[in-house]
C-alpha atoms as a PDB file:
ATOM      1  CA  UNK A   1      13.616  -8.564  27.609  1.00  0.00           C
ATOM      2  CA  UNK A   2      16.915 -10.048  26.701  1.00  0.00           C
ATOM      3  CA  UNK A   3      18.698  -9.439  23.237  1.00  0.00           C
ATOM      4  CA  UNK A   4      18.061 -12.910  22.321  1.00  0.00           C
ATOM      5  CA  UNK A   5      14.770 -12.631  22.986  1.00  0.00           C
ATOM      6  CA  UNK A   6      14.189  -9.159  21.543  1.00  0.00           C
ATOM      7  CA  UNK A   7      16.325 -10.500  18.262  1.00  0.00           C
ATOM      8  CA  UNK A   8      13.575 -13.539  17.888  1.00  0.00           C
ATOM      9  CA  UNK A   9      11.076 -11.732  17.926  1.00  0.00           C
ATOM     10  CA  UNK A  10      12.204  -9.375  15.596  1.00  0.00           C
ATOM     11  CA  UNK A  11      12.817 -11.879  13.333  1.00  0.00           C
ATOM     12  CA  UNK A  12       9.282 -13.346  13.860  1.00  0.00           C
ATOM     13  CA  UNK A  13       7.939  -9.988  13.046  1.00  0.00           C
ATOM     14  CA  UNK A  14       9.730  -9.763   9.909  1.00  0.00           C
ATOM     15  CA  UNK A  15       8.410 -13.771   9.014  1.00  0.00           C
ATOM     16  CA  UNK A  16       4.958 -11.561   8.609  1.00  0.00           C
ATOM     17  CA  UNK A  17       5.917  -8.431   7.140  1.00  0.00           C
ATOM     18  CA  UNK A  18       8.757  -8.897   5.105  1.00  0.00           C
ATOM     19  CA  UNK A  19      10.070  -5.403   5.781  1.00  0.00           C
ATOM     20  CA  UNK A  20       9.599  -3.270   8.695  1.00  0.00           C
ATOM     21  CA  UNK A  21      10.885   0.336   9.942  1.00  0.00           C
ATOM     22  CA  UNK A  22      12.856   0.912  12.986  1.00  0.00           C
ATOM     23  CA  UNK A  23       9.455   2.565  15.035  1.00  0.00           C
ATOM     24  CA  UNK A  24       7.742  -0.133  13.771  1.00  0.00           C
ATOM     25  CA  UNK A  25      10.454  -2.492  14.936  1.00  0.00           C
ATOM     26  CA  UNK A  26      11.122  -0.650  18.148  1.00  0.00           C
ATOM     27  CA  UNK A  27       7.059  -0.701  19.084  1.00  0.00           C
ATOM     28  CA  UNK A  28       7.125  -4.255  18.393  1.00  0.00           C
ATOM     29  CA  UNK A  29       9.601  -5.191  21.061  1.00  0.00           C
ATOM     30  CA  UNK A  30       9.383  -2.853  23.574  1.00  0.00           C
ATOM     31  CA  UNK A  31      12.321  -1.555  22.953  1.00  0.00           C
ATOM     32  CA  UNK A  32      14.668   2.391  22.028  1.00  0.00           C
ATOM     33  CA  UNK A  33      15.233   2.937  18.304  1.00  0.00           C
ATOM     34  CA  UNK A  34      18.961   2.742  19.318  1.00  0.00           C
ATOM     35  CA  UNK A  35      18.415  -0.770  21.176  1.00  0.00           C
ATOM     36  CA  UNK A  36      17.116  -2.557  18.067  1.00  0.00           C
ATOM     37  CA  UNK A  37      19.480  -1.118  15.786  1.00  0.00           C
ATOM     38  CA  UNK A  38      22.225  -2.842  17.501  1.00  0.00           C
ATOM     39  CA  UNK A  39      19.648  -6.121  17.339  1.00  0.00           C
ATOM     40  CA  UNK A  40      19.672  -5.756  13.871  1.00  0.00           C
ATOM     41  CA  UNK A  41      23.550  -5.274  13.195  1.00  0.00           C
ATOM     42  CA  UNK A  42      23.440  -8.823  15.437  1.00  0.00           C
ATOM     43  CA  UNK A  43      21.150 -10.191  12.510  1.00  0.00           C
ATOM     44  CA  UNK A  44      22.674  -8.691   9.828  1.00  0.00           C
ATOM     45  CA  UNK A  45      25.917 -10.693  10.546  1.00  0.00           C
ATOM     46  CA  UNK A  46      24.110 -13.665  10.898  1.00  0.00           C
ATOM     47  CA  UNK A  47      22.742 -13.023   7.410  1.00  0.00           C
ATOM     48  CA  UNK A  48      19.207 -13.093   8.551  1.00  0.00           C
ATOM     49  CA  UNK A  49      18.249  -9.643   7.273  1.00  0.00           C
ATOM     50  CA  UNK A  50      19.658  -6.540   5.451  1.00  0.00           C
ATOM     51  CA  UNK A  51      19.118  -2.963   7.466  1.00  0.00           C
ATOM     52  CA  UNK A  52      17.620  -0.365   5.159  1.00  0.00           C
ATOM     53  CA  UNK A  53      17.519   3.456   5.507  1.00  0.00           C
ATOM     54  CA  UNK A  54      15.038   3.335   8.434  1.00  0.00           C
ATOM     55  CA  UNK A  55      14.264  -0.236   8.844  1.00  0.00           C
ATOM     56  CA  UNK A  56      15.242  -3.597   7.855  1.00  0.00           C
ATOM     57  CA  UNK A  57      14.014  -6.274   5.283  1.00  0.00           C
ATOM     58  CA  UNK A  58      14.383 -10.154   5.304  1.00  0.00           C
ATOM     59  CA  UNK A  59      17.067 -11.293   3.134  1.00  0.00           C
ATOM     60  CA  UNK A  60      15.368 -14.808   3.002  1.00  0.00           C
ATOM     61  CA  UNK A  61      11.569 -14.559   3.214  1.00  0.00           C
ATOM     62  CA  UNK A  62       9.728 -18.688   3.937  1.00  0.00           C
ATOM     63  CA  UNK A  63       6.821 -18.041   0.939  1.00  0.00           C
ATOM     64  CA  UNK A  64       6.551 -15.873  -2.266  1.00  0.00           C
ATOM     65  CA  UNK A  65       2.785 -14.355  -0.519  1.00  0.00           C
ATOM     66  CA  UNK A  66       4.082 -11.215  -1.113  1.00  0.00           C
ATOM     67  CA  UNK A  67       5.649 -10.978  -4.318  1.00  0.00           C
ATOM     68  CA  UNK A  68       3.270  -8.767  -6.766  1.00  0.00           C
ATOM     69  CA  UNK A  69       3.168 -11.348  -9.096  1.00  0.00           C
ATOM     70  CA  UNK A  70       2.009 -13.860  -6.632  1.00  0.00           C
ATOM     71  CA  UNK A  71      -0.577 -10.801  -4.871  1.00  0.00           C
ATOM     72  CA  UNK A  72      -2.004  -9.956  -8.296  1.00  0.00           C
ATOM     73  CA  UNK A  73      -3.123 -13.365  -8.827  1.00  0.00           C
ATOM     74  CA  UNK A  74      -5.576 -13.269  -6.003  1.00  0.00           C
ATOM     75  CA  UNK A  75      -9.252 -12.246  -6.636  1.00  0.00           C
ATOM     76  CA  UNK A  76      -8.210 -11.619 -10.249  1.00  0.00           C
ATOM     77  CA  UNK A  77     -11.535 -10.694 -12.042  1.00  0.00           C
ATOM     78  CA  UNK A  78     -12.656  -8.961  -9.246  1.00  0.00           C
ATOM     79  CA  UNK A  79     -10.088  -6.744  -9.425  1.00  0.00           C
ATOM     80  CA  UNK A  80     -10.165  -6.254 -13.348  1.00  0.00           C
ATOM     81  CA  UNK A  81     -13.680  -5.409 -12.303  1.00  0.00           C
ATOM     82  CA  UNK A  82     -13.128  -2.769 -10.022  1.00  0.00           C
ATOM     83  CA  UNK A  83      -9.754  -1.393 -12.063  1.00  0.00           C
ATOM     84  CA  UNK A  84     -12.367  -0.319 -15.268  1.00  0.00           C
ATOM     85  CA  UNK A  85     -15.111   1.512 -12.574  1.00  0.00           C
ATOM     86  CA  UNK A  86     -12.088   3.008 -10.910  1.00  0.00           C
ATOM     87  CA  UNK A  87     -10.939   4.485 -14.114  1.00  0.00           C
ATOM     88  CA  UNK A  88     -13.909   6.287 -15.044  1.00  0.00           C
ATOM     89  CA  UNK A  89     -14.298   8.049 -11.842  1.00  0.00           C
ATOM     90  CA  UNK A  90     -10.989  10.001 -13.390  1.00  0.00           C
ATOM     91  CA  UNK A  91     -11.569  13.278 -15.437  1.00  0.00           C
ATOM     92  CA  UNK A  92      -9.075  13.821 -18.147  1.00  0.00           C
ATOM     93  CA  UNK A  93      -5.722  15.414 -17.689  1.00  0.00           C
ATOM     94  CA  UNK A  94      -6.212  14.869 -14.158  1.00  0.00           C
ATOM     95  CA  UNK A  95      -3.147  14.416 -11.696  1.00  0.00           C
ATOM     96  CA  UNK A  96      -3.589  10.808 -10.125  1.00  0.00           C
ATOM     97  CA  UNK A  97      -1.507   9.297  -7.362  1.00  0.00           C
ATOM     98  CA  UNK A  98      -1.452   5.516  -7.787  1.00  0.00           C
ATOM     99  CA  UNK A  99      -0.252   3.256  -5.047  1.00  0.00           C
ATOM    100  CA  UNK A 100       1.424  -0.020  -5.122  1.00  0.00           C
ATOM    101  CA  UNK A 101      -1.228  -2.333  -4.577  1.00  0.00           C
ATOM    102  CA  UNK A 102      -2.048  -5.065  -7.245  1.00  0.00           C
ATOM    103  CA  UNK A 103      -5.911  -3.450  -7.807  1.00  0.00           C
ATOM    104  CA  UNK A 104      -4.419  -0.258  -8.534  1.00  0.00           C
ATOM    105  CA  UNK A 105      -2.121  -1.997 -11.282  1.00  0.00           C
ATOM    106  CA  UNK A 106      -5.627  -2.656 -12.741  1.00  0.00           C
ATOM    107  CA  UNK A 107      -6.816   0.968 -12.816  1.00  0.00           C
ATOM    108  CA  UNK A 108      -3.623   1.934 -14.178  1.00  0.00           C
ATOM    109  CA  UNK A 109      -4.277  -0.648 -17.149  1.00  0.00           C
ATOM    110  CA  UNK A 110      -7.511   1.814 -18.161  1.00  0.00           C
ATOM    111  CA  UNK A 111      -6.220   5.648 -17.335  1.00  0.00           C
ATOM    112  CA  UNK A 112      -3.883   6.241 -20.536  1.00  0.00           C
ATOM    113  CA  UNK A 113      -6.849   7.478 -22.394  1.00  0.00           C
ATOM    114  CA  UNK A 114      -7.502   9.864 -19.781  1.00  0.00           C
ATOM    115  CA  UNK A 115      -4.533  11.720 -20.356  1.00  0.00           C
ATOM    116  CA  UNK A 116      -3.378  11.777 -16.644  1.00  0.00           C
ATOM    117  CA  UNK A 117      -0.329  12.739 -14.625  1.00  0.00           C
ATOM    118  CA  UNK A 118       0.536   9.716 -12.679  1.00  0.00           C
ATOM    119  CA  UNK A 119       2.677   9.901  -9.528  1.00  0.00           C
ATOM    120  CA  UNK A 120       3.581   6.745  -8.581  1.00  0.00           C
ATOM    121  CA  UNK A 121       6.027   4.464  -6.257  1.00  0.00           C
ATOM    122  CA  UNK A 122       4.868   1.286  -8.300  1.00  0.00           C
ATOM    123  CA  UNK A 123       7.603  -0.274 -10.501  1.00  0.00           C
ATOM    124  CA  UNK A 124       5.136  -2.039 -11.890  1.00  0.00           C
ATOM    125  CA  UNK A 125       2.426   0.841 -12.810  1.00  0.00           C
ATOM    126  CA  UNK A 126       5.907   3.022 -13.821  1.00  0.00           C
ATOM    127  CA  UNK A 127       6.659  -0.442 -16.454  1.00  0.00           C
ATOM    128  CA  UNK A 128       3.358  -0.376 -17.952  1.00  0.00           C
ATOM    129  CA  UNK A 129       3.594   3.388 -18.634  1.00  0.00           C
ATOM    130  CA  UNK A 130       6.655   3.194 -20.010  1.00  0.00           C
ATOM    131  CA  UNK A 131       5.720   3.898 -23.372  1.00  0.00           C
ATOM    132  CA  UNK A 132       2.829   5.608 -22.743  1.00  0.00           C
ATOM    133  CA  UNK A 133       2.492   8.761 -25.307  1.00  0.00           C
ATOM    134  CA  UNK A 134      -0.905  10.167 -23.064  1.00  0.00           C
ATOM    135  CA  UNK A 135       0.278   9.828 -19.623  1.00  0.00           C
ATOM    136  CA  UNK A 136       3.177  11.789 -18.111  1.00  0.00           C
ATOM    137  CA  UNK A 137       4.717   9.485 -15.287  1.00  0.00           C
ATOM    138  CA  UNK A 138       6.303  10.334 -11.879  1.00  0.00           C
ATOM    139  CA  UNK A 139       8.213   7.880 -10.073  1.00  0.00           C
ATOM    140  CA  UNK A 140       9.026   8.697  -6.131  1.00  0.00           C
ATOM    141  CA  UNK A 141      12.510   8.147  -4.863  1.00  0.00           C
ATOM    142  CA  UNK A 142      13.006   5.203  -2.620  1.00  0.00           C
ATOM    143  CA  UNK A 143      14.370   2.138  -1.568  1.00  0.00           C
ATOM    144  CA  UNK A 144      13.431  -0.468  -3.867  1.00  0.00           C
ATOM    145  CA  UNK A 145      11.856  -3.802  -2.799  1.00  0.00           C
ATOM    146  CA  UNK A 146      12.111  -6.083  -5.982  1.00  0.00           C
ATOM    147  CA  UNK A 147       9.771  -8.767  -5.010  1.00  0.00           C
ATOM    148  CA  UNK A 148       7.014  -6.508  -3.447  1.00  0.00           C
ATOM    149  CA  UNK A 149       7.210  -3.991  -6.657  1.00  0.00           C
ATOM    150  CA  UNK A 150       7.411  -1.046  -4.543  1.00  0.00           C
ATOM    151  CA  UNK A 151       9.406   2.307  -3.276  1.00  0.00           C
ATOM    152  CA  UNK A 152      10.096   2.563   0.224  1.00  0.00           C
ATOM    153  CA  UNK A 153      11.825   4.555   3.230  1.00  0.00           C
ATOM    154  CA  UNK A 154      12.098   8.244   3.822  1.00  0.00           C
ATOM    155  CA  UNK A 155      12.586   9.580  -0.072  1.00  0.00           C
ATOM    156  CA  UNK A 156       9.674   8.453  -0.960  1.00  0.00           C
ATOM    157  CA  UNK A 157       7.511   9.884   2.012  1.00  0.00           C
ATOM    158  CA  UNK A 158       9.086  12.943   0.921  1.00  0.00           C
ATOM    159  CA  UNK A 159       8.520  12.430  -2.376  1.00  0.00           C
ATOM    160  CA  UNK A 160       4.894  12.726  -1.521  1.00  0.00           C
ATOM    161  CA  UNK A 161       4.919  15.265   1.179  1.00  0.00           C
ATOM    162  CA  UNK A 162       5.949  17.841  -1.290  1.00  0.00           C
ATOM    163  CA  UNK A 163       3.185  17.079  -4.096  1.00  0.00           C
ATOM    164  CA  UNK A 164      -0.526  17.897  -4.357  1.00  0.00           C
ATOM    165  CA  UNK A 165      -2.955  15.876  -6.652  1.00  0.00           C
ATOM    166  CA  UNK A 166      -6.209  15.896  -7.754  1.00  0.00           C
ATOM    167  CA  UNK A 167      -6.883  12.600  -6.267  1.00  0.00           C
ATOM    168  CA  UNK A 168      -5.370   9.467  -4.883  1.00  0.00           C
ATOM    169  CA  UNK A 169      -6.145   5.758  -5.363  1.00  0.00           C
ATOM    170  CA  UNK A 170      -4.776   3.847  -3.063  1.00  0.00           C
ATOM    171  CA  UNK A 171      -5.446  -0.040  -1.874  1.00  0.00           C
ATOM    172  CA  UNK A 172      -4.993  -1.707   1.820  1.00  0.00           C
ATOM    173  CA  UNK A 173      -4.894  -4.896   3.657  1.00  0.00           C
ATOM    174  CA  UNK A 174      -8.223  -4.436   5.233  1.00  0.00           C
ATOM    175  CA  UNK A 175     -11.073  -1.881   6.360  1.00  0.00           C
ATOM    176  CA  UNK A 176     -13.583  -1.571   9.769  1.00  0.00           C
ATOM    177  CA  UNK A 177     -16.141   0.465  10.937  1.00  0.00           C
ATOM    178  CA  UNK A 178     -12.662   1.314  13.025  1.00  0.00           C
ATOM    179  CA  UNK A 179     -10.936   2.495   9.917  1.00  0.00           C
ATOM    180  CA  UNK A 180      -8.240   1.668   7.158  1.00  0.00           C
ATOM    181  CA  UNK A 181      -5.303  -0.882   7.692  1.00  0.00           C
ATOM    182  CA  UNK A 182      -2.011  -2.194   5.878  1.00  0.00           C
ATOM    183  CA  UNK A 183       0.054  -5.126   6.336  1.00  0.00           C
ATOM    184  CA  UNK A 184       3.286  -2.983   6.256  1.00  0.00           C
ATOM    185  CA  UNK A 185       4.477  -0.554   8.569  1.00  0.00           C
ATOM    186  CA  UNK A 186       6.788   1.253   6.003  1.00  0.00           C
ATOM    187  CA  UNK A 187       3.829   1.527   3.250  1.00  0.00           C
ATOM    188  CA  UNK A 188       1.398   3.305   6.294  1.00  0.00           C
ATOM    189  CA  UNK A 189       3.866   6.579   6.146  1.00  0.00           C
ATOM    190  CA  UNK A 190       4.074   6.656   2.776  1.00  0.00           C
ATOM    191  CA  UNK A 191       0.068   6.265   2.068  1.00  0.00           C
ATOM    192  CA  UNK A 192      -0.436   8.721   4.855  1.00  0.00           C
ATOM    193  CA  UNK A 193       1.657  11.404   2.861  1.00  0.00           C
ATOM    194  CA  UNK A 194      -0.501  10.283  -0.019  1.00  0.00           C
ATOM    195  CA  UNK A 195      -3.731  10.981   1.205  1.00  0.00           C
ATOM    196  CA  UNK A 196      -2.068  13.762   2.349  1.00  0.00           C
ATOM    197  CA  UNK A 197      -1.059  15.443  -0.886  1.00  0.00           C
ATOM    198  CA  UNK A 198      -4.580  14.388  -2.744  1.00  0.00           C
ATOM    199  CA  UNK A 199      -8.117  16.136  -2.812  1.00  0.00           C
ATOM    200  CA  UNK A 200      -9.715  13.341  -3.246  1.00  0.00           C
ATOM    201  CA  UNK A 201      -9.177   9.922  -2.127  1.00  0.00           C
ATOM    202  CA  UNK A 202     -10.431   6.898  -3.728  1.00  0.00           C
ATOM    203  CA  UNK A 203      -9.784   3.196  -1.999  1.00  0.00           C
ATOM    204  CA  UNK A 204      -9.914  -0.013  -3.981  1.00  0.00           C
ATOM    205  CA  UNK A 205     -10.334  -3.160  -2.426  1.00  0.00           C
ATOM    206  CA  UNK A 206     -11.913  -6.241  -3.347  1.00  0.00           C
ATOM    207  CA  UNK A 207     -14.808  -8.032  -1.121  1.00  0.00           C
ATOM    208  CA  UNK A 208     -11.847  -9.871   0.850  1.00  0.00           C
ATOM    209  CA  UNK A 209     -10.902  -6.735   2.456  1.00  0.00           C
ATOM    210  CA  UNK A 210     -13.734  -5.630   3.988  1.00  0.00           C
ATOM    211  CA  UNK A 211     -14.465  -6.282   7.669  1.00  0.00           C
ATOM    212  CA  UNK A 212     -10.743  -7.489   7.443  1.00  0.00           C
ATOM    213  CA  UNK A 213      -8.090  -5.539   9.793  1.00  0.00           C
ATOM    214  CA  UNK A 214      -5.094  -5.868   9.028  1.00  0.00           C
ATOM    215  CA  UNK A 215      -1.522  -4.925  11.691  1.00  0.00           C
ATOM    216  CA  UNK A 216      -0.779  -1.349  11.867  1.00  0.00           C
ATOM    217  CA  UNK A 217      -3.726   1.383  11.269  1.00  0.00           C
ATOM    218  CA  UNK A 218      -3.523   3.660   8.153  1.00  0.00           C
ATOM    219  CA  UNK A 219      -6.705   5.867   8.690  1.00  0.00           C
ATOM    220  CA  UNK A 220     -10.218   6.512   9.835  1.00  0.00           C
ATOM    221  CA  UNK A 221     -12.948   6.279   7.656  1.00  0.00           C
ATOM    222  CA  UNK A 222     -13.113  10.354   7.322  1.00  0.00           C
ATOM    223  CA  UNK A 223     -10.144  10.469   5.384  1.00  0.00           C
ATOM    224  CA  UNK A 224     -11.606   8.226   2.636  1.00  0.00           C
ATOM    225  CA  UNK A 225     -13.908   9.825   0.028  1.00  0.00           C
ATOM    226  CA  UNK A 226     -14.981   6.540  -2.107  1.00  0.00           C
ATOM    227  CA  UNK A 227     -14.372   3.012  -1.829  1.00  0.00           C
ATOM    228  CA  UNK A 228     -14.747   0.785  -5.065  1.00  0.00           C
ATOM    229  CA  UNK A 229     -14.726  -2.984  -4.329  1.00  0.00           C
ATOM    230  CA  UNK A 230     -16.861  -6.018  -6.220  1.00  0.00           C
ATOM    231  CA  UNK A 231     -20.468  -7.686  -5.515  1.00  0.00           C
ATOM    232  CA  UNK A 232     -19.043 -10.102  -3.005  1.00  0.00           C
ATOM    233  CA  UNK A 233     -18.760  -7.025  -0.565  1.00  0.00           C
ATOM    234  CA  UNK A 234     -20.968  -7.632   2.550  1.00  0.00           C
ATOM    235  CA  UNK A 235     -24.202  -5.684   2.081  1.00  0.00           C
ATOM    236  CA  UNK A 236     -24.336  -4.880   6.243  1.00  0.00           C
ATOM    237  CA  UNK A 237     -20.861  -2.848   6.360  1.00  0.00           C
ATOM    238  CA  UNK A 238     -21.522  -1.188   2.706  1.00  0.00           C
ATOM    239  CA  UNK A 239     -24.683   0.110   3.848  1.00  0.00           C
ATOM    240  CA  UNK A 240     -22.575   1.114   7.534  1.00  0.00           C
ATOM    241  CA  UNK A 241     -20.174   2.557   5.580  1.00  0.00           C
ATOM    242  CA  UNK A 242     -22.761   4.858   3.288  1.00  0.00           C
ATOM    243  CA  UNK A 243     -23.683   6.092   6.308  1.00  0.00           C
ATOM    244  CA  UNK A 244     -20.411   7.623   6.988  1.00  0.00           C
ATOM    245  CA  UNK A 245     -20.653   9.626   3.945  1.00  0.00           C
ATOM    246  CA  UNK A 246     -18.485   7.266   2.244  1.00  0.00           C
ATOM    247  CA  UNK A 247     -19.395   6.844  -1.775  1.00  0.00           C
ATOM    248  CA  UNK A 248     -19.467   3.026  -2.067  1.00  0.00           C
ATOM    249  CA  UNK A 249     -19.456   1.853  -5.773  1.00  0.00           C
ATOM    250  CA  UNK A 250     -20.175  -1.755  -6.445  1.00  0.00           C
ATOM    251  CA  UNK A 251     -18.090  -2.961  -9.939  1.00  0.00           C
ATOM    252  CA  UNK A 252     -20.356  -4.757 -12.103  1.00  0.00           C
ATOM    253  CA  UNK A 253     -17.580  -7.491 -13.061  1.00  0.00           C
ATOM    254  CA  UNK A 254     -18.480  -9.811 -15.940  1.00  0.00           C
END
């Protein structure tokens, strides 16, 4: 493949993902680690995107899809609905590793009276605790994505490598009888080291993310201990899923 070529799609990659790490990148084209880091110094100078600490993110994304602000308006009661039946699967003074997903924002909104230690890479969930008396906060180290709301890159991985927790609640872009998926190839390491680091771990997704996959694998189902998602889920793969040994609770909603 020629750099031109290799550079394009790169760039067409990015159009979908917003941010993406160099073995992400490199997978994507076919190409060494070394090759497309010399594609994206090319790109960099033609102010396309900005290289990061193990990847690269577009400077000048086409839509606003994946700003948290624009995410967390999506399937907005449903997710208010399964935020409250999240939150009182958690046992006081418990330690709780939140994600950055917009339905985990709504389980953070109910855990301060459960007295928890959050760890966290969400700006957003570290903003609403930020005058929390009840909950001691962790923040991960990271590159920070504005737009997306989020902690990125190697420091955060670590970050979580070196914890343990008593569980983890973490959201995706879709789940399979084949297993977990994300959108974002630099969120899948850092999740990974999540579930990691947690006994338990708790998925919350509403009924648009099931039988959804979504571009790079996370998990398979084994790793996942409960999944809480609203009564528009399909009946066929929640029953499939119980099956697995996978707790599947239904939020009541309004």
């Amino acid at each position: 493949m020629q750099p031109e070529e290799r550079q394009k799609r790169i760039e067409e990659y990015l159009l979908k993902t917003e941010f993406a790490s160099l073995d992400e990148l490199s997978e994507e084209v076919d190409a060494s680690v070394s090759t497309v880091r010399r594609d994206l110094g090319v790109l960099e100078e033609k102010g396309t995107l900005r290289r990061t600490h193990g990847g690269a993110r577009l400077l000048n994304p086409k839509s606003d899809e994946f700003t948290f602000t624009t995410r967390d308006t999506h399937q907005l009661e449903e997710k208010e609905a399964i935020g409250k039946a999240c939150a009182e699967l958690i046992q006081p003074g418990q330690t709780v590793i939140l994600d950055a997903g917009t339905t985990v924002y709504h389980v953070a909104k109910h855990l301060e009276i459960k007295s928890p230690q959050i760890i966290t890479n969400s700006l957003p969930v570290a903003n609403l605790f930020s005058a929390a008396n009840k909950a001691e906060i962790v923040v991960s180290g990271g590159v920070i994505y504005p737009r997306l709301g989020v902690l990125v890159g190697p420091l955060a991985v670590e970050a979580f490598s070196k914890i343990r927790a008593d569980v983890a609640i973490m959201s995706a872009g879709g789940i399979s009888l084949d297993g977990v998926s994300n959108s974002h190839g630099l969120l899948i390491d850092i999740q990974r080291a999540m579930i990691h680091a947690a006994r338990k771990v708790i998925l919350c997704l509403d009924h648009t993310k099931l039988g959804r996959q979504s571009i790079s694998p996370l998990c398979g189902l084994d790793a996942i201990d409960t999944i809480v998602t609203d009564k528009g889920a399909p009946a066929d793969l929640v029953k499939a899923l119980r099956k697995q040994k996978i707790e599947v609770i239904i939020a009541a909603g309004n």
